[in-house]
Protein backbone atom coordinates (compact mmCIF):
# COMPACT_ATOMS: atom_id res chain seq x y z
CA UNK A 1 0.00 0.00 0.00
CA UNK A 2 1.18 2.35 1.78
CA UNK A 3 0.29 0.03 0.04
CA UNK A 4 0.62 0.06 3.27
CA UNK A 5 0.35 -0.71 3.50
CA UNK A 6 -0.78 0.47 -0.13
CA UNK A 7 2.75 2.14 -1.46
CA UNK A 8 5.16 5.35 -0.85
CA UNK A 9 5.20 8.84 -2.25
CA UNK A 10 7.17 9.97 -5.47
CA UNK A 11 9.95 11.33 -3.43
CA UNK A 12 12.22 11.79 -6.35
CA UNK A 13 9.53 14.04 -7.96
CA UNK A 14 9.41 15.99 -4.34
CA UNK A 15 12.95 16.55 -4.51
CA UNK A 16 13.06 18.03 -8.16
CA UNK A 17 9.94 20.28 -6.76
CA UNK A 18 11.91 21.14 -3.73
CA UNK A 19 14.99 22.58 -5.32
CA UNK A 20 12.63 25.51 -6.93
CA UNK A 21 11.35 26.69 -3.62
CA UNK A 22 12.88 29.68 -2.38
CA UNK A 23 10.44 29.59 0.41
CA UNK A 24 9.70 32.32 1.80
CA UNK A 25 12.03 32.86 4.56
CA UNK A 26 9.82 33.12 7.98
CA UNK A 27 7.28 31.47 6.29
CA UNK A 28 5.30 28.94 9.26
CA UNK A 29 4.89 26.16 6.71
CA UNK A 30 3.85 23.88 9.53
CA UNK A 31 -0.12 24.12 9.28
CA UNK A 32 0.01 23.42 5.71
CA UNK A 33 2.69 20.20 6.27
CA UNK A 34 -0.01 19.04 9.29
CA UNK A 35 -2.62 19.31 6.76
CA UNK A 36 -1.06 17.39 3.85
CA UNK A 37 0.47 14.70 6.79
CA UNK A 38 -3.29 13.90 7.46
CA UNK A 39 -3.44 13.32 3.26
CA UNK A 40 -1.10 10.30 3.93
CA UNK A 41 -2.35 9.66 7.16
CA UNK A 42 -6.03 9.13 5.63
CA UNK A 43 -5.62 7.15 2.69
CA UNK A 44 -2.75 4.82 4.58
CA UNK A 45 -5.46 4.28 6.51
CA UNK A 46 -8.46 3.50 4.00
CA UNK A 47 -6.16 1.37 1.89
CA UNK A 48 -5.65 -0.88 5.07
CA UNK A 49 -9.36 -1.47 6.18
CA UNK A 50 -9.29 -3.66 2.79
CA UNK A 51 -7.14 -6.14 5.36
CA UNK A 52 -9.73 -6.57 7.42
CA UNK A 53 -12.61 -6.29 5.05
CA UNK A 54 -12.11 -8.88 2.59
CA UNK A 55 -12.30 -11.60 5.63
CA UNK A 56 -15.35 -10.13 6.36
CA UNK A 57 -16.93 -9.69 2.74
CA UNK A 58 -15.62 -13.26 2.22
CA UNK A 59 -18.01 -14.57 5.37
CA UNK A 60 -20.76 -12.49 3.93
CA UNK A 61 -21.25 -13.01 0.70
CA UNK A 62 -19.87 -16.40 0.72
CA UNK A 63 -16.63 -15.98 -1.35
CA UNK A 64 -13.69 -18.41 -2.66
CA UNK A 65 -9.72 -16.95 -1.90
CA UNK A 66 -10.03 -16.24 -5.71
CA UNK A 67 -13.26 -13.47 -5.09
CA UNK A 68 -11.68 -12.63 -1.75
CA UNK A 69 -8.18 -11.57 -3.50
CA UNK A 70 -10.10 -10.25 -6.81
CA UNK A 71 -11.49 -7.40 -4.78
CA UNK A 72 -7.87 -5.90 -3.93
CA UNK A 73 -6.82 -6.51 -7.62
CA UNK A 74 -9.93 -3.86 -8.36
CA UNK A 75 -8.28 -1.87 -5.94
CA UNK A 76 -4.81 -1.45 -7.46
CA UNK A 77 -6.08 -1.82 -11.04
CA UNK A 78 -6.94 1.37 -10.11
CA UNK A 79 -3.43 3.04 -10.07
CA UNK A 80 -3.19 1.96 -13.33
CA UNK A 81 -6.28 3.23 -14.93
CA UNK A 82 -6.42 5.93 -12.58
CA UNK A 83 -2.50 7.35 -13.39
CA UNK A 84 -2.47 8.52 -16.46
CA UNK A 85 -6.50 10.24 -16.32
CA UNK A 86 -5.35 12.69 -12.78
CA UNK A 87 -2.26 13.62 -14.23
CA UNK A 88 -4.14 15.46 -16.56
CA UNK A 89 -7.26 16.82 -14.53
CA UNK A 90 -3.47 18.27 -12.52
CA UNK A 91 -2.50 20.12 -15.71
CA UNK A 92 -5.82 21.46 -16.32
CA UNK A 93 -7.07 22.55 -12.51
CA UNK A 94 -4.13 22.70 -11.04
CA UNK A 95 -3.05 20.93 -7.88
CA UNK A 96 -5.10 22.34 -4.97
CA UNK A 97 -8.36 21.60 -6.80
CA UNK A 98 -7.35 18.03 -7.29
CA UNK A 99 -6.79 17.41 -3.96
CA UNK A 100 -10.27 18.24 -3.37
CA UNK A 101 -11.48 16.75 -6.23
CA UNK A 102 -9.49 13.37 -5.12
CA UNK A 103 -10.72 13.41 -1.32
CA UNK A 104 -14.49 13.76 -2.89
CA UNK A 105 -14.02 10.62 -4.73
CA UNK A 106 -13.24 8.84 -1.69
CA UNK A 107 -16.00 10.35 -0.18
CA UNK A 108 -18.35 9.04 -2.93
CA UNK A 109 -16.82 5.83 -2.95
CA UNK A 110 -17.18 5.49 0.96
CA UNK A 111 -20.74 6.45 0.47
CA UNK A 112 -21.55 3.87 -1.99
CA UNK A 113 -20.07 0.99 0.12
CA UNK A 114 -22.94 2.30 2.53
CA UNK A 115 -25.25 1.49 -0.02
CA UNK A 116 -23.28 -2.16 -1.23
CA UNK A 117 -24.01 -2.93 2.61
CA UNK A 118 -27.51 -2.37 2.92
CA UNK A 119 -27.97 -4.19 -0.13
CA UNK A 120 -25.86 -6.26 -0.16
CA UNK A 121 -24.09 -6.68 -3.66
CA UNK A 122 -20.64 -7.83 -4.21
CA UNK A 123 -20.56 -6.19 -7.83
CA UNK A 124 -21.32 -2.87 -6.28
CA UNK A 125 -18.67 -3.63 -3.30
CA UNK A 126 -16.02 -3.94 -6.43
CA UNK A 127 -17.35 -0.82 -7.88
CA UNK A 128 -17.61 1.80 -5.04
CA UNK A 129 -13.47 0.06 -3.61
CA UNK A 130 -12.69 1.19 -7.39
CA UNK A 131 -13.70 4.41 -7.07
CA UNK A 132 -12.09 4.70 -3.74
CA UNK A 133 -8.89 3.24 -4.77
CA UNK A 134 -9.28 6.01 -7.54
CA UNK A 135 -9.26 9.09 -5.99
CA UNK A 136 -6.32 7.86 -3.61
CA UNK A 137 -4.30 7.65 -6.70
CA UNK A 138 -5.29 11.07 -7.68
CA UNK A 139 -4.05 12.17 -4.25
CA UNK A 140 -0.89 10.79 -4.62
CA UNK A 141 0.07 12.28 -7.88
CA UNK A 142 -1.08 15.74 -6.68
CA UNK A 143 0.34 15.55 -3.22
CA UNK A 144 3.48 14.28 -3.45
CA UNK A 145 5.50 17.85 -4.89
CA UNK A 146 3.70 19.48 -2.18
CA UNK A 147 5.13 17.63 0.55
CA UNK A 148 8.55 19.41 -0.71
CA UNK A 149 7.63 22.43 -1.17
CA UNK A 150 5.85 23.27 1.76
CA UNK A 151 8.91 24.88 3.38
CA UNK A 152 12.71 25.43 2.97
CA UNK A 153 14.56 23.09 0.27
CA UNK A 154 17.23 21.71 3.11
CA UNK A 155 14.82 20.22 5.43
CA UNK A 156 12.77 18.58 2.20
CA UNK A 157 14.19 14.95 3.23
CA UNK A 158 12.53 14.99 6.86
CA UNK A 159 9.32 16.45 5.75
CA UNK A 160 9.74 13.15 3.28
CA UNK A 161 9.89 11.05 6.24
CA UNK A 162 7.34 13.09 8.71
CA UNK A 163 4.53 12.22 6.03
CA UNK A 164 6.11 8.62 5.71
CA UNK A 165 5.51 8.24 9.30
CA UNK A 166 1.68 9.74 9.24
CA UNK A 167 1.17 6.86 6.44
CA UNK A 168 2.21 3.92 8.92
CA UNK A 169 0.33 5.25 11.54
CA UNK A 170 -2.85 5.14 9.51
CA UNK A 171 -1.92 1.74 8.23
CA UNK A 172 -1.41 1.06 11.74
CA UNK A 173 -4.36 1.83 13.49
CA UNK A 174 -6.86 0.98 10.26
CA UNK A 175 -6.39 -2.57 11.52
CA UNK A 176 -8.28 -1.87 14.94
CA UNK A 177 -10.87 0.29 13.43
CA UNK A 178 -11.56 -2.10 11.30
CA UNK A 179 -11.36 -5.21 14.15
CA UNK A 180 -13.91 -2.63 16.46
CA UNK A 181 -16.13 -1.84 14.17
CA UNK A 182 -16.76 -4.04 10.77
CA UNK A 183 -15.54 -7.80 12.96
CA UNK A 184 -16.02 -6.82 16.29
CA UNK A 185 -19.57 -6.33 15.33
CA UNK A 186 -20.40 -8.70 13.13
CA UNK A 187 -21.47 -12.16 13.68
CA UNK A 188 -18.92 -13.93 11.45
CA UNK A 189 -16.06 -11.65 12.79
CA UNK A 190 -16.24 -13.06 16.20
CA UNK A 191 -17.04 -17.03 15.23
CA UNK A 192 -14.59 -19.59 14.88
CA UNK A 193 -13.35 -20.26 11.32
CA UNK A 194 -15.60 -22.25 9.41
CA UNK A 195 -18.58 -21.24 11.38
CA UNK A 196 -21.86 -21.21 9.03
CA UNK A 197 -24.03 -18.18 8.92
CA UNK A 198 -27.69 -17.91 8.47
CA UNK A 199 -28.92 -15.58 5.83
CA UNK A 200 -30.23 -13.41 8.68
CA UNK A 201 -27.25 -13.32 10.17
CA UNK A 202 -25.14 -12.46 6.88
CA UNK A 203 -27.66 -9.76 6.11
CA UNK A 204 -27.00 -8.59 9.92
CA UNK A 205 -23.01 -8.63 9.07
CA UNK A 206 -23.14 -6.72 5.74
CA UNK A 207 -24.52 -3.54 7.09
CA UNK A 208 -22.34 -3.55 9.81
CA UNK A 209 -19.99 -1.53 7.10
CA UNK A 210 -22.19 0.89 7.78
CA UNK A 211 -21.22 3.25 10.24
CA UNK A 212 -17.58 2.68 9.35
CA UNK A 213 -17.54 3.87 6.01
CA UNK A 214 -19.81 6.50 7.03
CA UNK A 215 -17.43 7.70 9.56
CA UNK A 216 -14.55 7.77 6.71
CA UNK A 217 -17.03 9.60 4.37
CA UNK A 218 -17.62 12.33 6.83
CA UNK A 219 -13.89 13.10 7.95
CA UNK A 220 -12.98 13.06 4.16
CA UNK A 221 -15.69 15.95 3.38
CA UNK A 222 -14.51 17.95 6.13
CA UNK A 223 -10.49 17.22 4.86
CA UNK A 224 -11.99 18.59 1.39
CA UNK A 225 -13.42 21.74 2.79
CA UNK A 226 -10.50 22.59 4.89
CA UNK A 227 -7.92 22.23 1.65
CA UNK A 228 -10.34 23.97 -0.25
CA UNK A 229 -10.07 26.99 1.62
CA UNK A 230 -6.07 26.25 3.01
CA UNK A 231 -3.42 28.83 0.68
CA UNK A 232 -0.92 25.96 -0.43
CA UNK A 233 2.22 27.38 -2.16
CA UNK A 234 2.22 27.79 -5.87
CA UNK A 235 4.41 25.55 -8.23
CA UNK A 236 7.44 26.48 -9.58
CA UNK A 237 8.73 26.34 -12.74
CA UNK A 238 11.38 23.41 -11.91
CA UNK A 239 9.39 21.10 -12.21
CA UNK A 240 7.73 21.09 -15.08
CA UNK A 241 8.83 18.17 -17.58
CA UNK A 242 11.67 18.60 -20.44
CA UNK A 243 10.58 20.24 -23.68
CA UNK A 244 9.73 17.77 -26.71
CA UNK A 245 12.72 18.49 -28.91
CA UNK A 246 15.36 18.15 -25.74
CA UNK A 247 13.10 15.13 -24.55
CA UNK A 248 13.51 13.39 -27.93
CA UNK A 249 17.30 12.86 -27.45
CA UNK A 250 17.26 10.94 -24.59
CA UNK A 251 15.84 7.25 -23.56
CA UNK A 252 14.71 6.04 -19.97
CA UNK A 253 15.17 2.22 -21.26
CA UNK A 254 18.98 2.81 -21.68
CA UNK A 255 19.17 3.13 -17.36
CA UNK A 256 19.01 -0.56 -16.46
CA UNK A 257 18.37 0.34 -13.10
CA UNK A 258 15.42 1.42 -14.14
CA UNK A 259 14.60 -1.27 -16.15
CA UNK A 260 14.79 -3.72 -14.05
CA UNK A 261 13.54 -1.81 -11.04
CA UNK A 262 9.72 -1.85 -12.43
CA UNK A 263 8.90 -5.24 -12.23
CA UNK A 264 10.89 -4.92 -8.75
CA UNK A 265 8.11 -2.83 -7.89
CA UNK A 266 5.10 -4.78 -9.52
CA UNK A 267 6.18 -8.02 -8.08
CA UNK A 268 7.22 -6.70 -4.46
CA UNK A 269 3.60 -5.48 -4.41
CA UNK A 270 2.54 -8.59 -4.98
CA UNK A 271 4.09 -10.14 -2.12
CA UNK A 272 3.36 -7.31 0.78
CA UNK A 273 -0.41 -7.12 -0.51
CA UNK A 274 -0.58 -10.77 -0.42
CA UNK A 275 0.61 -11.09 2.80
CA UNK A 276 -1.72 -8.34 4.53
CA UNK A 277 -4.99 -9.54 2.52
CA UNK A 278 -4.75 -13.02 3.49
CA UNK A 279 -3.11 -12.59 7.41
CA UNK A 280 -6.48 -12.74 8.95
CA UNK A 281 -7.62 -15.74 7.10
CA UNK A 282 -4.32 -17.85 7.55
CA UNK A 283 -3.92 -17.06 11.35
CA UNK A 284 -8.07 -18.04 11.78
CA UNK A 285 -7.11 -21.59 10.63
CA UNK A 286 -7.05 -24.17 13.23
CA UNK A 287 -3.34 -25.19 12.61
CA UNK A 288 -1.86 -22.07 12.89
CA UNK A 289 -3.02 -20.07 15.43
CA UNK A 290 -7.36 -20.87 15.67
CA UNK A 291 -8.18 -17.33 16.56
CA UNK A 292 -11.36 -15.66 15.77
CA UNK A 293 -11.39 -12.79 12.79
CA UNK A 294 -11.89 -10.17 15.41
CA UNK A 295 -8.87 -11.12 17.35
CA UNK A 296 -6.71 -11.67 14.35
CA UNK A 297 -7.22 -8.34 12.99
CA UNK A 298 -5.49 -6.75 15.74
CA UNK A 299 -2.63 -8.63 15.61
CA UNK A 300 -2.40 -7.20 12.07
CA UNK A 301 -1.62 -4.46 13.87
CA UNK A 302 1.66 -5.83 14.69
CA UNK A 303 2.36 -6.73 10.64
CA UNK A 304 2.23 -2.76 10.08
CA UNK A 305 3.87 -2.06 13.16
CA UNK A 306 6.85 -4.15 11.89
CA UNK A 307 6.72 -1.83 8.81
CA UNK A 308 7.01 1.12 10.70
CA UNK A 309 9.66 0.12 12.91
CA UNK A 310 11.58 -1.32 10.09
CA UNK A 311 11.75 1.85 8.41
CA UNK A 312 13.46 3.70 10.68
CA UNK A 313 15.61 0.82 11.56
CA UNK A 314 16.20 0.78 7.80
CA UNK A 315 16.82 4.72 7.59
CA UNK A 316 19.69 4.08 10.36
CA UNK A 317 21.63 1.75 8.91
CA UNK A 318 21.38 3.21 5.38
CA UNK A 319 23.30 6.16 7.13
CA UNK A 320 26.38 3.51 7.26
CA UNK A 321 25.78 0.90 5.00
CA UNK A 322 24.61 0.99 0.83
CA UNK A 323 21.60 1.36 0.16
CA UNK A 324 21.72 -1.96 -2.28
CA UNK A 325 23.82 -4.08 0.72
CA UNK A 326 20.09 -3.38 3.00
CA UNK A 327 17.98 -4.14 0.93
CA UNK A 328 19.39 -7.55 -0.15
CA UNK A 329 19.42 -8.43 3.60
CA UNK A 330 16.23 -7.38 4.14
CA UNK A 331 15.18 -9.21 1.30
CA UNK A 332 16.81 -12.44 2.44
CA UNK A 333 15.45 -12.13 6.11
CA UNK A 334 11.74 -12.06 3.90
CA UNK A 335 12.21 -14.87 1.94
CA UNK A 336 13.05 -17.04 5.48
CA UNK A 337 10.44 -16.01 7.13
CA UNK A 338 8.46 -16.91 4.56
CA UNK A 339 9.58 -20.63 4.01
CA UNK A 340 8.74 -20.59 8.23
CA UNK A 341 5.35 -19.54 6.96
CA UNK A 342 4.95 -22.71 4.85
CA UNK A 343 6.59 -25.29 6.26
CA UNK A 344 5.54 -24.75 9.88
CA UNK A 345 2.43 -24.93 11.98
CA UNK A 346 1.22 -22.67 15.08
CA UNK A 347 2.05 -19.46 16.67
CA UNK A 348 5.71 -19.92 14.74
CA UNK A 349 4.22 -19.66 11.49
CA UNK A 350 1.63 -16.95 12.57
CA UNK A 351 4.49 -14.71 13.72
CA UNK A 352 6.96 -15.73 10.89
CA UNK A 353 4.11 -14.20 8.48
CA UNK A 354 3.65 -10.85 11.26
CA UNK A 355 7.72 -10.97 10.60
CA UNK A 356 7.09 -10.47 6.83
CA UNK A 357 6.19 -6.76 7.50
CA UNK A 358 9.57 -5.76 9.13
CA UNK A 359 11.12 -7.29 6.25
CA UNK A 360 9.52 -5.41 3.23
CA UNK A 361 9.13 -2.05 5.37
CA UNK A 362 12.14 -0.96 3.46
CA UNK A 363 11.62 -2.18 0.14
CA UNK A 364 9.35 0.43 -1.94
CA UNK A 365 11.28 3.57 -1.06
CA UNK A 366 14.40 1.80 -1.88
CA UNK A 367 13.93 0.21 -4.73
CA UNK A 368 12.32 3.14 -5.86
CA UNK A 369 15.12 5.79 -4.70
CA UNK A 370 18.05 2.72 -6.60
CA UNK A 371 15.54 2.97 -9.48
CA UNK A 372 15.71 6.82 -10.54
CA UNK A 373 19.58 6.62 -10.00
CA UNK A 374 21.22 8.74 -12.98
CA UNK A 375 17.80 9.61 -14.19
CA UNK A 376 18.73 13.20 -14.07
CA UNK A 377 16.26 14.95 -16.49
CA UNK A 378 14.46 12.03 -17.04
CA UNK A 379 14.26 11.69 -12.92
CA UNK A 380 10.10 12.60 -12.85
CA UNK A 381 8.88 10.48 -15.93
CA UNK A 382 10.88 7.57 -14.45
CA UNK A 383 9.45 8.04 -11.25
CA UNK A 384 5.68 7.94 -13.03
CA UNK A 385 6.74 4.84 -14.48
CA UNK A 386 7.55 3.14 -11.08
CA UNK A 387 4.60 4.49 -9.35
CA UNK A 388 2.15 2.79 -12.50
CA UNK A 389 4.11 -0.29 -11.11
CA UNK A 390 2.13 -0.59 -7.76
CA UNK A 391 -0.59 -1.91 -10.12
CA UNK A 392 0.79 -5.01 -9.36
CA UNK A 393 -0.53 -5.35 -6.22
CA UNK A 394 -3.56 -6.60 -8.18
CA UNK A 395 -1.56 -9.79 -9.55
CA UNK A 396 -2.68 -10.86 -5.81
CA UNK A 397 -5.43 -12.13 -7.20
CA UNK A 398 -2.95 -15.44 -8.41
CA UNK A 399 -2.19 -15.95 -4.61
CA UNK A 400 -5.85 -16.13 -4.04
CA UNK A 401 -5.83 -19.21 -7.11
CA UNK A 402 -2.79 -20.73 -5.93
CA UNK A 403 -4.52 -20.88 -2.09
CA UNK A 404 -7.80 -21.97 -3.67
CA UNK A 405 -5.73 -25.00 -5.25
CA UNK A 406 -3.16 -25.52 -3.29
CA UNK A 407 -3.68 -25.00 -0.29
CA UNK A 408 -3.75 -21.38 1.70
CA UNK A 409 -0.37 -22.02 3.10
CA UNK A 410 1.57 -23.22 0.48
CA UNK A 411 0.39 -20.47 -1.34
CA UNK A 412 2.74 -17.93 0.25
CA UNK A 413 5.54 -19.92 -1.72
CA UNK A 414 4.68 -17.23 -4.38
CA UNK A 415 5.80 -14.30 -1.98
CA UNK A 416 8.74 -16.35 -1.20
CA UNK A 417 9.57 -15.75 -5.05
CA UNK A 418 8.89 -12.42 -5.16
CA UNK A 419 11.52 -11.81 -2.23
CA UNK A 420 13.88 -13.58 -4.70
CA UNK A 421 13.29 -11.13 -7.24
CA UNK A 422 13.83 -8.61 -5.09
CA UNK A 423 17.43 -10.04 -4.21
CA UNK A 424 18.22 -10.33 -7.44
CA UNK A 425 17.45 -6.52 -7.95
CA UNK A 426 19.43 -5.27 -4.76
CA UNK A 427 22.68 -7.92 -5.82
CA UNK A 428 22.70 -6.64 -9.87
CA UNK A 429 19.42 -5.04 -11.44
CA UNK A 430 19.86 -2.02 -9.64
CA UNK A 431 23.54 -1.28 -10.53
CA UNK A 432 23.72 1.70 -12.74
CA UNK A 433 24.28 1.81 -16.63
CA UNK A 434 27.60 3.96 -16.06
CA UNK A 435 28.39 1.54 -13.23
CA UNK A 436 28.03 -1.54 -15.49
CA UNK A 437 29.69 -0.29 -18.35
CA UNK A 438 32.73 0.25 -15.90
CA UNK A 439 32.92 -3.43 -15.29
CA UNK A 440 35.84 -5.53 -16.62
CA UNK A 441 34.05 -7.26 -20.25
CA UNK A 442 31.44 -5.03 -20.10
């Protein structure tokens, strides 16, 4: 997410925004770096209810792992679809309105879940996540420049990490909102696994989405209003793209880190969304740790409280160690945890899979920072290209075949490849074109 988790910001884009601030000096920036903080803080948040959700849709509406997993690949499809469409309502309205226009379409989205409860329809509860998942990405692409600009260029880097820190906090707590209010109050939430539910009682369970999502609907009307009326800083002029004819001359395929670092994005989002989706429904089962949906969705808590943690642990030992060097260990650490996942049974497996989340906590900023490397000029459009990338959180969907096959367990032998990948990336992919030309034979 982010993706977190849902994902991270474009913090390469940020930086090119940054350098054209002059800022006024004894400018108070901080009410308008509060206000975008609660941006991240809000749709870390929404994009981490889905955890707890799709157990709950599944027990309502009766669904296989393939449905279940189906409704988060709506949800990323949207970056996709959703990319190319608010870059251009940006150019035309300009950022400030798009923020608004972004944190309505949540609103709307939020709304119509309301009405998929009280329904209940599955196709609608696809819909109405789509349109959520779409105005998040229509956040990100508008908020990220501000998050540099609001304020002096030399502090840019621990704004960056201030509004990192908001988004794990929402992807933190979403898990216990969600626990409290859609499991904790539903009759399928607090059953054992496997339990059967009358068509009362499923009726009962779908509209206690409800007051959540009405809840999220509200604060995200109020966010609207307040940015609608907040004075964000202008743009400035550094950061608008290259023009055609210098554009023409250069190539973003000839920057292998690049390259390679796109499908490290896809198919690392592959692996942390599987993980999160299906957490509640692998620690319910009665080998591994038998504990009722409710329960299980707070210790979910502890799988983005991992991510947290690891990122500043991460951001520490980056200060000393490459960049590259940390994110291969990390990467390792992942893929053991995972084979503890599969091949064991209990509390051991449950918190090798909570483990999971310290692990990738580091990988999307870092892949992404090794992947714009010697971009220079072509820094922002290779940035757009690895942020279209976290579409591949909706290749989940596979996990949800594999554990409708094979077995949910065995299933997370597909993450355990997708930390391989990631190896692979921090060891060679990410190495520079300049750096690999450099190399003896090359």
């Amino acid at each position: 997410m982010p993706p977190a988790a849902a994902p991270q910001p474009n913090s390469a884009q940020s930086a090119t925004s940054g350098a054209n601030v002059g800022a006024n000096a004894g400018t108070n920036y901080g009410p308008a770096l509060t206000l975008l903080a609660s941006l991240f803080f809000m749709w870390g948040f929404i994009t981490v209810i889905n955890n707890t959700l799709l157990p709950h849709l599944r027990s309502v509406f009766d669904l296989s792992y393939t449905q279940t997993t189906l409704i988060e690949s709506v949800w990323f499809i949207a970056y996709f679809v959703a990319s190319i469409p608010s870059a251009r309502l940006i150019e035309k309205l300009g950022y400030q309105k798009a923020l608004v226009i972004g944190l309505l379409t949540m609103a709307a989205g939020a709304l119509g879940m309301m009405l998929a409860a009280a329904l209940p329809s599955y196709g609608v509860t696809l819909a109405m996540l789509f349109v959520i998942a779409s105005g998040i990405t229509l956040l990100q692409v508008a908020a990220n420049p501000y998050v540099a600009v609001v304020g002096p260029p030399e502090t840019a880097s621990a704004r960056l990490n201030l509004v990192q820190a908001m988004n794990s906090a929402g992807t933190m707590l979403a898990p216990m909102f969600g626990a409290w209010l859609i499991l904790g109050r539903s009759k399928g939430g607090t059953s054992a696994s496997g339990t059967i539910l009358t068509e009362a009682e499923r009726l009962a369970d779908a509209q206690s989405v409800i007051l959540p999502y009405g809840q999220v609907a509200a604060v995200l009307v109020v966010l609207a209003l307040v940015i609608a009326r907040f004075p964000l800083p202008a743009m400035g002029s550094a950061t608008r793209r290259l023009a055609p004819e210098a554009r023409a001359r250069l190539s973003l395929w000839k920057h292998r880190n690049l390259v390679f670092g796109i499908p490290a994005i896809f198919i690392y989002l592959i692996a942390e969304i599987g993980v999160a989706n299906l957490f509640v429904n692998f620690v319910t089962q009665p080998d591994i740790a038998a504990l009722t949906p409710e329960r299980a969705g707070h210790y979910l808590t502890f799988l983005w409280g991992g991510m947290m943690v690891g990122r500043f642990a991460g951001s520490a030992l980056m200060q000393k160690i490459d960049a590259a060097l940390v994110l291969a260990a990390f990467s390792v650490g992942a893929f053991v945890v995972m084979l503890v996942t599969v091949f064991s049974t209990g509390p051991l497996a449950m918190w090798a899979l909570i483990l999971a989340g310290l692990f990738h906590s580091i990988m999307f900023p870092t892949i992404f920072t090794l992947g714009i490397k010697g971009l220079g000029p072509l820094t922002e459009e290779g940035s757009g290209l690895l942020i279209m990338a976290i579409a591949g959180g909706a290749l989940v969907v596979v996990q949800g075949w594999l554990a409708d096959s094979y077995g949910l367990q065995t299933s997370f032998l597909l993450t355990a490849a997708c930390e391989l990948y990631v190896l692979f990336y921090a060891l060679w992919g990410c190495r520079t074109s300049i750096e690999h030309a450099a190399e003896p034979g090359a």
